[in-house]
N, C-alpha and C. Protein backbone atom coordinates (compact mmCIF):
# COMPACT_ATOMS: atom_id res chain seq x y z
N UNK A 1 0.84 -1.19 0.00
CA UNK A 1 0.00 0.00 0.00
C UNK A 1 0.88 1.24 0.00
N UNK A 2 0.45 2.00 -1.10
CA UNK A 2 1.01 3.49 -0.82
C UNK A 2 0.77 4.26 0.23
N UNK A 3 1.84 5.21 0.84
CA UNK A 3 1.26 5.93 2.25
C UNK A 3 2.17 7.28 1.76
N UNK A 4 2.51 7.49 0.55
CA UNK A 4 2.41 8.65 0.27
C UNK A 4 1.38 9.52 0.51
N UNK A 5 2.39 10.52 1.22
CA UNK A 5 1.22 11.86 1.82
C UNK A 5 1.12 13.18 0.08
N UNK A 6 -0.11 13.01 -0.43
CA UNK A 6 0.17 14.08 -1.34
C UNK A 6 0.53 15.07 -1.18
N UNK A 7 1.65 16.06 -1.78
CA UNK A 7 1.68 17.79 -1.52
C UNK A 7 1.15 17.92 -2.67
N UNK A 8 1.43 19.65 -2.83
CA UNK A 8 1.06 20.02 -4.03
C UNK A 8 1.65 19.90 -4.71
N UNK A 9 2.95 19.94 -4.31
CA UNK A 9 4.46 19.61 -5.33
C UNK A 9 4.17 18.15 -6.29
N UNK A 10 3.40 17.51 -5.79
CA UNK A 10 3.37 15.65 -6.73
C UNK A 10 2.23 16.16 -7.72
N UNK A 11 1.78 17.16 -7.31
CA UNK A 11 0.73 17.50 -8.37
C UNK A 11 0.63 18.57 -9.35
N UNK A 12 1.97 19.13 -9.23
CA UNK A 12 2.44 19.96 -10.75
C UNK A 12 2.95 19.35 -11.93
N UNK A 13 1.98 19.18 -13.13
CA UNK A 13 2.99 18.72 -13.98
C UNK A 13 3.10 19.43 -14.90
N UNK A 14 3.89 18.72 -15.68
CA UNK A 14 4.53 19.55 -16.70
C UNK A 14 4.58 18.79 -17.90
N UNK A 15 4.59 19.81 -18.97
CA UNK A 15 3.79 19.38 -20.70
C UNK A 15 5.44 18.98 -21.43
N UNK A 16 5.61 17.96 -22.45
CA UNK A 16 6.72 17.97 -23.00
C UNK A 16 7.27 18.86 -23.40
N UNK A 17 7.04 20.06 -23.72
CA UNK A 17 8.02 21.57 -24.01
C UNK A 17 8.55 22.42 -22.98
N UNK A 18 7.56 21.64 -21.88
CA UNK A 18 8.39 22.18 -20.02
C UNK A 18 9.54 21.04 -20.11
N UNK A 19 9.29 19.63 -19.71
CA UNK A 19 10.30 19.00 -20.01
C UNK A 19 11.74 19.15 -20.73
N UNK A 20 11.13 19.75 -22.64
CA UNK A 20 12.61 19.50 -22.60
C UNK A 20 13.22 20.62 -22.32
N UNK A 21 12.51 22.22 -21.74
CA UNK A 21 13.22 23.39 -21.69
C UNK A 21 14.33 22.95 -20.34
N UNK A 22 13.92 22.01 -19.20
CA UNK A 22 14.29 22.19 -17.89
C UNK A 22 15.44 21.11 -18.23
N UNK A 23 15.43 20.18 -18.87
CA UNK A 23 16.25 18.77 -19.11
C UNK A 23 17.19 19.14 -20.12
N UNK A 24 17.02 20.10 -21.13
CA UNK A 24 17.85 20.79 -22.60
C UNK A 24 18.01 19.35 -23.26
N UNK A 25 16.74 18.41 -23.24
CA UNK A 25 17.00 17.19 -23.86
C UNK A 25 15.76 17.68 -24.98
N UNK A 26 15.91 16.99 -26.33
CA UNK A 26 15.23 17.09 -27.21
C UNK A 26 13.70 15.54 -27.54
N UNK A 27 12.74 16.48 -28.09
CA UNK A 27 11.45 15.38 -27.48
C UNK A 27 11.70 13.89 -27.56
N UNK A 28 11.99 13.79 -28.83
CA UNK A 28 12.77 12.04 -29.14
C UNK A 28 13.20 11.48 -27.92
N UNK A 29 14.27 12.33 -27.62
CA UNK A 29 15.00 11.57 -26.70
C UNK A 29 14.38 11.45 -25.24
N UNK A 30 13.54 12.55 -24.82
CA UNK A 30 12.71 11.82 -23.67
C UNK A 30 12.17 10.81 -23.91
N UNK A 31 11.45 10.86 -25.00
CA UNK A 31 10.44 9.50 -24.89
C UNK A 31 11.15 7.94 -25.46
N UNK A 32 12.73 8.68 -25.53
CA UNK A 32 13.38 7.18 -26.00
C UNK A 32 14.01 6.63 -24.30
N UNK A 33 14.14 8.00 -23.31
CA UNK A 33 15.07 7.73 -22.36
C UNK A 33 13.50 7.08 -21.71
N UNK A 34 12.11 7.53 -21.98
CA UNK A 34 11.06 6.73 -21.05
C UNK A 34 11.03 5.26 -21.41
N UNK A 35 11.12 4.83 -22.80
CA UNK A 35 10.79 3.62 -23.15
C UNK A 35 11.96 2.75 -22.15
N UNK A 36 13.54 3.55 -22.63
CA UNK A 36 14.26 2.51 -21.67
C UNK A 36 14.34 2.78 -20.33
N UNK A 37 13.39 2.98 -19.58
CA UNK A 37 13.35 3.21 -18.17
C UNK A 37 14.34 4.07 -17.36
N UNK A 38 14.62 4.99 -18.39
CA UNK A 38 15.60 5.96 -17.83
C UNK A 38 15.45 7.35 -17.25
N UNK A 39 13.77 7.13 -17.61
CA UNK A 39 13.91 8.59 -17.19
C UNK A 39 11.79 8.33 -16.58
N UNK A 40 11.53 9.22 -15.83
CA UNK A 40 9.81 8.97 -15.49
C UNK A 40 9.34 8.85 -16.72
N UNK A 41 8.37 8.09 -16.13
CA UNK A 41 7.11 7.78 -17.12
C UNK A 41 6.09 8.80 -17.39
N UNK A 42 5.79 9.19 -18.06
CA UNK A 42 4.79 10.56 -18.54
C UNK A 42 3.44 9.71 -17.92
N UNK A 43 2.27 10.40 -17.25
CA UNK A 43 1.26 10.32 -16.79
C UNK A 43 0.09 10.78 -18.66
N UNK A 44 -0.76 9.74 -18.73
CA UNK A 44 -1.84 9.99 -19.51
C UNK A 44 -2.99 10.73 -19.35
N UNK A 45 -2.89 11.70 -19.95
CA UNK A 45 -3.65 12.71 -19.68
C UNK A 45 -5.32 12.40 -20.48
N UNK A 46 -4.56 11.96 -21.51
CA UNK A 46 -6.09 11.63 -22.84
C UNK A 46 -5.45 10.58 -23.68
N UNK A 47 -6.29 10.89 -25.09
CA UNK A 47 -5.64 9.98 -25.60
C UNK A 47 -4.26 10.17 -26.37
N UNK A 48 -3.78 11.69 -26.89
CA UNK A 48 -2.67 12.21 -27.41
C UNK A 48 -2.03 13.40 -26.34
N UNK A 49 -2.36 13.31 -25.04
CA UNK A 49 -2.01 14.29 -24.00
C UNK A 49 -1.13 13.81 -22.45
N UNK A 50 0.18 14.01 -22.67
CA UNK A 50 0.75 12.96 -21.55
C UNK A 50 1.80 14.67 -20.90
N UNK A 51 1.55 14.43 -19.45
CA UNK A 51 2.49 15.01 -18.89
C UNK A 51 3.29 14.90 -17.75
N UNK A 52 4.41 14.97 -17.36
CA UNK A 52 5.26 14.39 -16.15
C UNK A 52 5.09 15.29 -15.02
N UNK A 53 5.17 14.41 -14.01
CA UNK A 53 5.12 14.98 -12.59
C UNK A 53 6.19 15.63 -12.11
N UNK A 54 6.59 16.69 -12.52
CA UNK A 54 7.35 18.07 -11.99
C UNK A 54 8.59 17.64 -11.28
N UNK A 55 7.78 16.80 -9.97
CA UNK A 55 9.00 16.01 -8.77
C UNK A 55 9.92 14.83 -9.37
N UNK A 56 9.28 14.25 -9.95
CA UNK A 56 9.96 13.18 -10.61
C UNK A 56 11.27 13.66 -11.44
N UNK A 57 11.15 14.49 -12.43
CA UNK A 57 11.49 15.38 -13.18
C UNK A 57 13.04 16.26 -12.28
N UNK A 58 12.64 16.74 -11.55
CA UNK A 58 13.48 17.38 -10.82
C UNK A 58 14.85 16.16 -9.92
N UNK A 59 14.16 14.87 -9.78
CA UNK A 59 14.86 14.21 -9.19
C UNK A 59 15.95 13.49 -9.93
N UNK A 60 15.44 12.96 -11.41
CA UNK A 60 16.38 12.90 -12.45
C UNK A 60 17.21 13.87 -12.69
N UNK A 61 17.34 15.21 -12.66
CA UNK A 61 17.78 15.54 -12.80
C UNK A 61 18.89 15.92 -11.84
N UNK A 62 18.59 16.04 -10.25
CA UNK A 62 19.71 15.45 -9.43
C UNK A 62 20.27 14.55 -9.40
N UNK A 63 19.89 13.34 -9.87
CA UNK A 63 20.59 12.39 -10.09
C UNK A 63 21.58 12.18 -11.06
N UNK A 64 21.26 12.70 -12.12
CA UNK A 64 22.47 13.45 -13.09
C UNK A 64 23.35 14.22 -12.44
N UNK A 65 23.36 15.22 -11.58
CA UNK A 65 24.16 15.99 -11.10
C UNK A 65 25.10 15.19 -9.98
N UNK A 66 24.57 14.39 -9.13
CA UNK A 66 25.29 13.67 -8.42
C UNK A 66 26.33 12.27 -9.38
N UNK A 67 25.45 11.74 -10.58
CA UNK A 67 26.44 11.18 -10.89
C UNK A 67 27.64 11.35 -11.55
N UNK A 68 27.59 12.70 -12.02
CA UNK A 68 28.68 13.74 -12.47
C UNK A 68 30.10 13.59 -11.92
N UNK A 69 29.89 13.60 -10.21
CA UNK A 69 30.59 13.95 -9.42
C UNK A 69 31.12 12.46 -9.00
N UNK A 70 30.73 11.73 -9.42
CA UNK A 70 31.50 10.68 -8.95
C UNK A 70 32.12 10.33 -10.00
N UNK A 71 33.78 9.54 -9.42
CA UNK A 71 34.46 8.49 -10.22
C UNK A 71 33.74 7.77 -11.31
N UNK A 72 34.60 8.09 -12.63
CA UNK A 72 34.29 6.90 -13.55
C UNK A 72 34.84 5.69 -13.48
C-alpha cells in the first residue's frame, strides 16, 4: 500500500516543451530515455495528451548531477 502523503508539489505537472526546456534534452530523446526506463514515465492525460510529474522530473535531474561527481 502506498502511504504517500500528497503535496502540491506531486501535483504539478509539466507538458513535454516544459520538459525539454528544464532537461535541454530534445522530445525524441525523452520518450526514447522513457521507453528505456531511464527517465519517469509521462502520466496519460487523454488519448494524445501525456504530462510528467514536476517532482519526478526534478529528481532525475539530481541524479544526473550527483552522478557527475562521482568516479568513472
Amino acid at each position: 500500500m502506498n502511504t504517500l502523503q500528497p503535496t502540491s508539489e506531486h501535483f504539478q505537472l509539466l507538458k513535454i516543451r516544459q520538459v525539454m526546456k528544464v532537461t535541454c534534452l530534445a522530445r525524441s530523446t525523452v520518450y526514447k530515455y522513457c521507453a528505456d526506463n531511464n527517465f519517469p514515465k509521462p502520466i496519460q492525460l487523454g488519448k494524445r495528451n501525456a504530462a510528467w510529474v514536476e517532482s519526478e522530473v526534478k529528481e532525475w535531474i539530481e541524479q544526473k548531477m550527483l552522478q557527475r561527481a562521482q568516479p568513472r
